[in-house]
Protein backbone atom coordinates (compact mmCIF):
# COMPACT_ATOMS: atom_id res chain seq x y z
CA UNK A 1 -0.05 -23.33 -17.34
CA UNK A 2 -2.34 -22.88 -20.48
CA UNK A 3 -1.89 -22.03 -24.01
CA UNK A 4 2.26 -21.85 -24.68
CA UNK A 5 2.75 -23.94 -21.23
CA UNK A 6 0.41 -26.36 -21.98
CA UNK A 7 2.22 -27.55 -24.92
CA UNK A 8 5.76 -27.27 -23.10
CA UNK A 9 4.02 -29.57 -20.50
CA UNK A 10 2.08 -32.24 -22.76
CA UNK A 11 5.33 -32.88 -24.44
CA UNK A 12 8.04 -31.82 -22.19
CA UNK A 13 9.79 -35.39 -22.46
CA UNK A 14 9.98 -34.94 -25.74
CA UNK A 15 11.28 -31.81 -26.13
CA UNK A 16 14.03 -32.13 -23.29
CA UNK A 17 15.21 -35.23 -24.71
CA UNK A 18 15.61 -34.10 -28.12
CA UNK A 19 17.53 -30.79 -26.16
CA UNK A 20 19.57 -32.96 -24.27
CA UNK A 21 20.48 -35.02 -27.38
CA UNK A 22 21.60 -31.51 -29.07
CA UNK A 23 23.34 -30.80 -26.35
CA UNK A 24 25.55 -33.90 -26.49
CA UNK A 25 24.34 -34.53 -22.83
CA UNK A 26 23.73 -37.85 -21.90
CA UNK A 27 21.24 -39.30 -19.43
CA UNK A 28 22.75 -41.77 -16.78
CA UNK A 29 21.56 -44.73 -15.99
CA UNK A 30 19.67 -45.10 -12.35
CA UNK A 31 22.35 -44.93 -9.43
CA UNK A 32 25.12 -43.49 -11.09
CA UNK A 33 27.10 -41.96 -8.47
CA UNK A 34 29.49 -38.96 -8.50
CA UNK A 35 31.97 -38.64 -5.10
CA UNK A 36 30.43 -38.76 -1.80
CA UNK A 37 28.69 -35.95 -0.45
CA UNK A 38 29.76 -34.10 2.76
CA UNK A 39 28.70 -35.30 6.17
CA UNK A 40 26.09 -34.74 7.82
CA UNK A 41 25.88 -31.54 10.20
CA UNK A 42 26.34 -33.92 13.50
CA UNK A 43 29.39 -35.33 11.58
CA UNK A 44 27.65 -38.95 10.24
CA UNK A 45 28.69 -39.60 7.15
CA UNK A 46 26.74 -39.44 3.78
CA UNK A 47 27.00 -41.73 0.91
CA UNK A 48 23.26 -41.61 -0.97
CA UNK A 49 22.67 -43.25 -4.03
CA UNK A 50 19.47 -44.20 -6.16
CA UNK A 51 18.87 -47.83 -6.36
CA UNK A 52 17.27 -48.36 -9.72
CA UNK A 53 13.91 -50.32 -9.48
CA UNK A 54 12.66 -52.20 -12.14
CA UNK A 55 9.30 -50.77 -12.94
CA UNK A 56 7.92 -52.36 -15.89
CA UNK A 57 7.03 -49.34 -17.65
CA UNK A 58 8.00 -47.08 -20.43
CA UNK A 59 5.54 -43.84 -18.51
CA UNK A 60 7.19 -41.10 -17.61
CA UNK A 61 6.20 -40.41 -13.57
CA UNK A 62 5.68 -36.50 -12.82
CA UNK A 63 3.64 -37.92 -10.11
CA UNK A 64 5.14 -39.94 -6.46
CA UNK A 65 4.06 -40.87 -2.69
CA UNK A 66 5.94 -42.65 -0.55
CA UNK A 67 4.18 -44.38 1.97
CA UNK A 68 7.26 -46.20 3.90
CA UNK A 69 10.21 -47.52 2.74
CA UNK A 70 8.24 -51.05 1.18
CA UNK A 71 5.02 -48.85 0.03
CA UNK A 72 5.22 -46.40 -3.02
CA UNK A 73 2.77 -45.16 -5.86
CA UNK A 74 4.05 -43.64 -8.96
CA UNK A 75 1.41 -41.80 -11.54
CA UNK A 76 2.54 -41.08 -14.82
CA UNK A 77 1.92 -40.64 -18.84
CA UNK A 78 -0.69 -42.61 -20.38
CA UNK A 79 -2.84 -42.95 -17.78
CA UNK A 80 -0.46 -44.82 -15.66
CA UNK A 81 -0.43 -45.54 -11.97
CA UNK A 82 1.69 -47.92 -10.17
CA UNK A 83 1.88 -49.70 -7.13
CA UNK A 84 4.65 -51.32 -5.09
CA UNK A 85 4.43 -53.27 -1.68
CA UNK A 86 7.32 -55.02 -1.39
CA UNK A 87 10.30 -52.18 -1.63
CA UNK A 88 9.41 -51.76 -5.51
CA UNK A 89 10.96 -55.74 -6.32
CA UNK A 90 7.98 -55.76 -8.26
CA UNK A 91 5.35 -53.00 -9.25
CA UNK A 92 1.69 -53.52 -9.94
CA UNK A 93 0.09 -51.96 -12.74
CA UNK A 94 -3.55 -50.55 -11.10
CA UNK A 95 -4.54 -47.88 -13.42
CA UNK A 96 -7.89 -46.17 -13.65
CA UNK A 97 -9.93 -48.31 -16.58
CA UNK A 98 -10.23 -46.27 -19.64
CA UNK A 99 -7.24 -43.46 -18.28
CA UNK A 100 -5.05 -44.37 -21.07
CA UNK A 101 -5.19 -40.64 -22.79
CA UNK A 102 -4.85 -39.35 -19.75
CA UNK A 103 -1.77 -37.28 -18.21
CA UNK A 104 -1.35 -37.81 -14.62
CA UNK A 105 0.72 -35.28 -12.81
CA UNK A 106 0.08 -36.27 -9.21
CA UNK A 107 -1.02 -38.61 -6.66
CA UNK A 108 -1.20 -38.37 -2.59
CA UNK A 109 -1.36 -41.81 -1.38
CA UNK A 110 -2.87 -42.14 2.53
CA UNK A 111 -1.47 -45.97 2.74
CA UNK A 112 -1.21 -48.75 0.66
CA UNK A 113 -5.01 -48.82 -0.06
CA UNK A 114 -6.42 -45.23 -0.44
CA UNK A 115 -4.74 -42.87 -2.87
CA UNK A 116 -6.17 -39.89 -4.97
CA UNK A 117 -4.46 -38.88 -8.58
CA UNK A 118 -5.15 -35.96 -10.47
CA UNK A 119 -4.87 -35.77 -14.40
CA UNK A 120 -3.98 -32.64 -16.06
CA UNK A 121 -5.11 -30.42 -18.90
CA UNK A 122 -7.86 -27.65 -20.25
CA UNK A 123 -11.51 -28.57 -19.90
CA UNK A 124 -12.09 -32.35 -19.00
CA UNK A 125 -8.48 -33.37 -19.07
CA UNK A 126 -8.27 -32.60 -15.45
CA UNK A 127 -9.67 -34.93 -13.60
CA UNK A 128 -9.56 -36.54 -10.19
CA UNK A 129 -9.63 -40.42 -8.93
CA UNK A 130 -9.70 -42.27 -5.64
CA UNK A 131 -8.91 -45.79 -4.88
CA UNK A 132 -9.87 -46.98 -1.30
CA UNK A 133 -8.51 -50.83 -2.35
CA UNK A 134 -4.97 -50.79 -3.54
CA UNK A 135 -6.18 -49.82 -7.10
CA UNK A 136 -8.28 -52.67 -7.82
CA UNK A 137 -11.94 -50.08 -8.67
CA UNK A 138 -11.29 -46.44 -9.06
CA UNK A 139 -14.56 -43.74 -8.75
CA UNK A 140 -13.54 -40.28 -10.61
CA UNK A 141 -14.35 -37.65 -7.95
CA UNK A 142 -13.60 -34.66 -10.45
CA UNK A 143 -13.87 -33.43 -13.96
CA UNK A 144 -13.71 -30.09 -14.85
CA UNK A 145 -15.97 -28.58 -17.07
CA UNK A 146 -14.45 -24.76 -17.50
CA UNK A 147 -13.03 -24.68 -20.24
CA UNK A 148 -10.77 -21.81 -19.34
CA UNK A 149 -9.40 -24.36 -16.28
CA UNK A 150 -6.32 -26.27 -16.29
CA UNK A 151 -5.29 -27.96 -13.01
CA UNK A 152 -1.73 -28.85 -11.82
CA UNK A 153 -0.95 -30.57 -8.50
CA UNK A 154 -2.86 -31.24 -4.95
CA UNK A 155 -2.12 -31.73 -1.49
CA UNK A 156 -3.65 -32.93 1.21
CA UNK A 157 -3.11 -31.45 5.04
CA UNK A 158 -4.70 -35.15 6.65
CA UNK A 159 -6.54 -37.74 5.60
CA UNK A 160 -9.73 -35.50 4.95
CA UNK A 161 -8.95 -31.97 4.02
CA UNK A 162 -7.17 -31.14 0.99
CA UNK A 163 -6.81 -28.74 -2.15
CA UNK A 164 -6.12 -29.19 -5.52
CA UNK A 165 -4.53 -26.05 -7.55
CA UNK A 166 -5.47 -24.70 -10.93
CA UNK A 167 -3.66 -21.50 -12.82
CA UNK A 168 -5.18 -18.35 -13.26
CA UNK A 169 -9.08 -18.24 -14.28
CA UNK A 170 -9.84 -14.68 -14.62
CA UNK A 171 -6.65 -13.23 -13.16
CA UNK A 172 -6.33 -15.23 -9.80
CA UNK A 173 -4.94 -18.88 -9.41
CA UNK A 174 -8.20 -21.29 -8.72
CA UNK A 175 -8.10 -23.43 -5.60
CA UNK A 176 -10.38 -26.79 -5.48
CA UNK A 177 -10.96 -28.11 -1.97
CA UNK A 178 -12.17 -31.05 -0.17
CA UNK A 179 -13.49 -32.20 3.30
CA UNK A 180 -13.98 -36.35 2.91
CA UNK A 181 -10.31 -37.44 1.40
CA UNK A 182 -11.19 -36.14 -2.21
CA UNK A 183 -14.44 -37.59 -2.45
CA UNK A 184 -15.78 -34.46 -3.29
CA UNK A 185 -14.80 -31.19 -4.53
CA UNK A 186 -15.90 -27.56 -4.69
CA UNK A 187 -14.05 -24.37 -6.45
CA UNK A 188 -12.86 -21.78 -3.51
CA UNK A 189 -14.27 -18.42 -3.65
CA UNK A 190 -11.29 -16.14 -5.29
CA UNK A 191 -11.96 -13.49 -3.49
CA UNK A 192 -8.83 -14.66 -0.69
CA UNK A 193 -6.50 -15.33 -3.55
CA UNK A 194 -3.88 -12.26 -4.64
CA UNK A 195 -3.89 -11.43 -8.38
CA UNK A 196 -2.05 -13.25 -10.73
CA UNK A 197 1.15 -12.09 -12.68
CA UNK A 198 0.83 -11.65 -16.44
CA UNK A 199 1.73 -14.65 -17.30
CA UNK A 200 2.08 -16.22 -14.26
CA UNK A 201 1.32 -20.28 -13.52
CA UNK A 202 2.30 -23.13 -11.91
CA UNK A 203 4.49 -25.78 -13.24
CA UNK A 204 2.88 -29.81 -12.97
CA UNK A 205 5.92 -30.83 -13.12
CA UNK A 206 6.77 -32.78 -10.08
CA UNK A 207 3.32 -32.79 -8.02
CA UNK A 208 4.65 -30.19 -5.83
CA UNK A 209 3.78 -26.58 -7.30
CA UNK A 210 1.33 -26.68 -4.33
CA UNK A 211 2.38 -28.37 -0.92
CA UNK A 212 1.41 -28.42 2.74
CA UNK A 213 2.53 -28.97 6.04
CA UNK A 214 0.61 -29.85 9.25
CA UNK A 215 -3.05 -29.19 9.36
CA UNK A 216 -3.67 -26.02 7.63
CA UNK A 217 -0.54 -24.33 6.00
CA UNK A 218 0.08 -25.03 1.98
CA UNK A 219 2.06 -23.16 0.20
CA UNK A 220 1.98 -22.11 -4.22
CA UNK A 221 5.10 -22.36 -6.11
CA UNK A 222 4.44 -20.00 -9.68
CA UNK A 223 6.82 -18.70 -12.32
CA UNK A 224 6.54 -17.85 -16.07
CA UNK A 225 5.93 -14.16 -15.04
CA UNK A 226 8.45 -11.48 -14.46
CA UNK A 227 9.36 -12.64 -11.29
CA UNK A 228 8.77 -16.40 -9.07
CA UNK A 229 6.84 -16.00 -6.18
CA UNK A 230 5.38 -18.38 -3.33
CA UNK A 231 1.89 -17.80 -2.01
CA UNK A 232 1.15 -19.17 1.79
CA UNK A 233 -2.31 -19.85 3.06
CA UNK A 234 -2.50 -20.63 6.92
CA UNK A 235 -6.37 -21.50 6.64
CA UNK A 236 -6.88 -24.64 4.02
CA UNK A 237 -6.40 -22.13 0.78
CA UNK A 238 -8.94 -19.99 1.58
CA UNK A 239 -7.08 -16.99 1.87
CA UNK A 240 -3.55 -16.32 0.61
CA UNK A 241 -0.58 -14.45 1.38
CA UNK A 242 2.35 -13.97 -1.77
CA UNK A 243 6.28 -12.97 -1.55
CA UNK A 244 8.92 -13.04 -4.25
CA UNK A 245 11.64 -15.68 -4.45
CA UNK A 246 15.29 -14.92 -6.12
CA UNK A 247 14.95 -17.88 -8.67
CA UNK A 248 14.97 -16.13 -11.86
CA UNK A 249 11.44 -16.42 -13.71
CA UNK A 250 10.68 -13.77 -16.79
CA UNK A 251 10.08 -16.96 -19.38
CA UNK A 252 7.17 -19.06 -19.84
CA UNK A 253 9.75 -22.06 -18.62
CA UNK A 254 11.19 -20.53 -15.96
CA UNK A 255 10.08 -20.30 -12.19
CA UNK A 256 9.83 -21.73 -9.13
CA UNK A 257 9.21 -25.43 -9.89
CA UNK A 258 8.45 -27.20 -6.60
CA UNK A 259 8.33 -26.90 -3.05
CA UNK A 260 9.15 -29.02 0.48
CA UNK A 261 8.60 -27.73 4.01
CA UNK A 262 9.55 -29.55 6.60
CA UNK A 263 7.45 -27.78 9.39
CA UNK A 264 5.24 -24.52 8.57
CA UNK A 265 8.49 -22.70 9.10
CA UNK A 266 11.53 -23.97 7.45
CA UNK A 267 10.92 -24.25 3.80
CA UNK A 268 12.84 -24.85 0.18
CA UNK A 269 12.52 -24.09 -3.12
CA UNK A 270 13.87 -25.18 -6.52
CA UNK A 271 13.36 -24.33 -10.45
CA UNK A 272 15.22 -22.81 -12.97
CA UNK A 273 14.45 -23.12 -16.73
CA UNK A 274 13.35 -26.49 -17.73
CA UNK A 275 14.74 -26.32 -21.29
CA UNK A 276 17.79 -28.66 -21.38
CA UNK A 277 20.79 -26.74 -22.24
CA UNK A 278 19.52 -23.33 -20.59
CA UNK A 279 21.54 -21.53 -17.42
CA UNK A 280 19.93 -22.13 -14.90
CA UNK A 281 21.42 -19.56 -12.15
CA UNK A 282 20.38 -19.54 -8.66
CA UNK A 283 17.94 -22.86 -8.59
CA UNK A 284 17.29 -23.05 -5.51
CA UNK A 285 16.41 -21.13 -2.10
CA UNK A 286 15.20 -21.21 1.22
CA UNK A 287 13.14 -20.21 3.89
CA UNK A 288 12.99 -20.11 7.63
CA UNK A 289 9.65 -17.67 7.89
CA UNK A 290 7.22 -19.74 6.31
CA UNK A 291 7.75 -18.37 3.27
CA UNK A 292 7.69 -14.64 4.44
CA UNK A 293 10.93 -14.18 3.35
CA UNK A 294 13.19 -16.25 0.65
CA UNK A 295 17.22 -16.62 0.36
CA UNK A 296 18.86 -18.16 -2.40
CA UNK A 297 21.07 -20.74 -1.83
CA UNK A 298 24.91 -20.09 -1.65
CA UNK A 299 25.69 -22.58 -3.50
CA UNK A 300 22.46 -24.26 -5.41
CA UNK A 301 22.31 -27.20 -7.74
CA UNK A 302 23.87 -26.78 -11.04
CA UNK A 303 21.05 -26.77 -13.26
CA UNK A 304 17.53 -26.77 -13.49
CA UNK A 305 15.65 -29.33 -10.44
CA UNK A 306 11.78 -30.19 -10.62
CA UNK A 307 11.62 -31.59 -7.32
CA UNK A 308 12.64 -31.65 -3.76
CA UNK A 309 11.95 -33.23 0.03
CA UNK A 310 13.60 -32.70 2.89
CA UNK A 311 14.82 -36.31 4.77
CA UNK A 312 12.68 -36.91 7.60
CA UNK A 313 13.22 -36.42 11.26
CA UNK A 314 16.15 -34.39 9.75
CA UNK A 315 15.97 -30.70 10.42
CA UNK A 316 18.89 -29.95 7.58
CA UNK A 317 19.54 -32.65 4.78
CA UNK A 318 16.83 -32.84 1.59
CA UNK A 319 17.32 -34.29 -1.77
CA UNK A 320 16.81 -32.27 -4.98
CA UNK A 321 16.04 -34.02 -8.20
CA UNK A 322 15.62 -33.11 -12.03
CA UNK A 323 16.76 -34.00 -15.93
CA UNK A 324 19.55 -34.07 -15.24
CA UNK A 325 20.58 -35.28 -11.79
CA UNK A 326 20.30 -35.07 -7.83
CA UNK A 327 21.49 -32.98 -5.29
CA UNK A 328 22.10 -33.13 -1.44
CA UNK A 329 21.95 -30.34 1.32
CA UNK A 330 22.85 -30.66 4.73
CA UNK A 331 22.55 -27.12 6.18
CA UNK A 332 19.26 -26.58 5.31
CA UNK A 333 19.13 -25.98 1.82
CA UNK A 334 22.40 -23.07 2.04
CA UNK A 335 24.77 -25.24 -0.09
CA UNK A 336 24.11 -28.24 -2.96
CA UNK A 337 26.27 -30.52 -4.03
CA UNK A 338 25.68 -33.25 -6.52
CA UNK A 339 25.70 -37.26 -6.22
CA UNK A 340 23.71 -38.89 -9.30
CA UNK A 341 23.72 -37.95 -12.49
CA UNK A 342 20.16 -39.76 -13.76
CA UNK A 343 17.37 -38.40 -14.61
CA UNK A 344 14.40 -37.58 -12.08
CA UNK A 345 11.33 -35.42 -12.10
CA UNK A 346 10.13 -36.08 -9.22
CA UNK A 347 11.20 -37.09 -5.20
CA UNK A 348 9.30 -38.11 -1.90
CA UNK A 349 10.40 -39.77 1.53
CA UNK A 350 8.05 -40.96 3.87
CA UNK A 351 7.77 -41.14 7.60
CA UNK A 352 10.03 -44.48 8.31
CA UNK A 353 12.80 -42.62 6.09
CA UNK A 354 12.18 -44.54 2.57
CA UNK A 355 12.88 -41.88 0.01
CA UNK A 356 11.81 -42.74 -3.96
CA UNK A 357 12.46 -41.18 -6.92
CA UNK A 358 10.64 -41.43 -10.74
CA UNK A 359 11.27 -39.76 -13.72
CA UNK A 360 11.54 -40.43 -17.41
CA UNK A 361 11.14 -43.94 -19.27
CA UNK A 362 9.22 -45.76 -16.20
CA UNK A 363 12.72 -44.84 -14.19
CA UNK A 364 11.75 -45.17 -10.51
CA UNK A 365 14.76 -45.70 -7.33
CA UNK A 366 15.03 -45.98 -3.71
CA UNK A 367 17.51 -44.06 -2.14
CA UNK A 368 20.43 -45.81 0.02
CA UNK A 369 23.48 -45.63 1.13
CA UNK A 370 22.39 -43.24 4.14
């Protein structure tokens, strides 16, 4: 988001912290665990917690890929990007030379060697980078020079092909593509993409206001308009598709705030109002039509969550995060129920079943306990 969102998103850890400090709340430390979560839905029982890793770093990470359980990059404030091998015992510092005023907001790591990150902001503070050694040179594949542009999150469908999402130029969301692993990129014609909301944007908040799943289906997460709504392409973000979801929007912080499909089917959202201290009523939903359709959840996470990824080779448990703690499903995203109390922005698991967290103050975990 531009103009009003722009400044809630440059210095959103400051202004939640200094809400949460009115607010008498206090921020847990890493792995602070409430009681145990329900089983699972085949009856194995569930007892996750966030092992706090050490990451040598006062950033704050919006941006996360997990690789495998032993492989994780983090991108954060101040031009930061991270790098862990070993299971994050120790984190190496391999950001781009000269980032350092730089926000990044998002990264999509292919393995431990090739990543792309993508800096935020109006005009030229949106950039892209790619690393194809572990971080050791960097080559910036993007800058954007419209000054009406601000870009939020990307997503990549395989090692080649992926998008990059921008809020509204001219009344319609902008949608940067690329064919050879974000080498390159070129602005999609907007002539496939529905019209914008007043006021509606997308929220870099967690890297996952746009998302994909399988080859050629990504999906939009938006709010600061009347209503939230999720916009589904099935052909690489050429052309779009856009439903509304019952998470309450009507306020420049309030929406939709990321996304996690498991297959092109069964999908999950979560939001609220990012403002610490605000209600934040009906935070999460799901979907079992692609995104056709949305239902909120029965019983969703008590307040506001910025991120969220369903557990792999599971078709019904997924981890919410946010400001002010983490949440577990196990039927699919129906029901939430709480078991950390830290503070996260941001979640990811990977193929082998390593799940990380970052947030706030360099704060980066592994789940366990599963």
């Amino acid at each position: 988001m531009r103009r009003t969102l722009t400044t809630l998103r440059t210095l959103g850890a400051a202004l939640c912290g200094a809400a949460l400090a009115l607010a008498g709340t206090t921020i847990a430390p890493a792995g602070t665990a409430l009681a145990p979560p329900p089983a699972h839905a085949d009856g194995r029982p569930t007892s996750p917690a966030w092992d706090g890793r050490d990451s040598g770093s006062d950033a704050r990470f919006r941006g996360l890929a997990a690789v495998s359980r032993s492989t994780a990059w983090a991108a954060g404030t101040k031009g930061t990007v991270l790098l862990t091998r070993d299971g994050g015992r120790s984190w190496r510092n391999v950001s781009p030379p000269g980032a350092g005023t730089l926000e990044f907001r998002d990264v999509e790591a292919f393995d431990a060697r090739r990543a792309v990150v993508l800096a935020i902001g109006e005009g030229e503070a949106s950039r892209v980078f790619r690393t194809d050694d572990g971080g050791r040179t960097w080559t910036e594949t993007f800058r954007n020079t419209d000054p009406k542009a601000f870009y939020d999150c990307l997503t990549f469908f395989d090692p080649r092909h992926g998008i990059a999402l921008g809020d509204p130029v001219d009344g319609r969301f902008r949608i940067l593509a690329t064919g050879d692993g974000g080498r390159s990129w070129s602005v999609l014609p907007a002539r496939g993409m529905p019209a914008a909301l007043p006021g509606e944007a997308a929220f870099a908040a967690s890297g996952q206001c746009v998302v994909s799943s399988g080859r050629h289906d990504a999906w939009i997460a938006t709010g600061g308009a009347a209503s939230s709504r999720v916009l589904h392409s099935a052909d690489r973000g050429r052309t779009w598709t856009v439903t509304g979801t019952p998470v309450p929007a009507g306020d420049p912080a309030r929406g939709v705030f990321g996304l996690a499909f498991r297959d092109r089917t069964h999908g999950l959202a979560v939001g609220g109002d990012y403002r610490a201290g605000q209600p934040s009523q009906r935070a999460a939903a799901v979907s079992g039509d692609g995104g056709t359709t949305w239902a909120a959840a029965s019983r969703p996470p008590g307040s506001y969550r910025s991120g969220v990824a369903w557990l792999p080779h599971s078709r019904t448990t997924a981890l919410a995060v946010g400001p002010a703690g983490s949440d577990l499903t196990t039927d699919g995203g129906r029901t939430w129920r709480a078991f950390d109390t830290g503070s996260y922005d941001t979640v990811d698991c990977a193929p082998d079943g390593g799940c990380w967290a970052a947030g706030e103050k360099g704060r980066i975990a592994r789940l366990t306990g599963r």
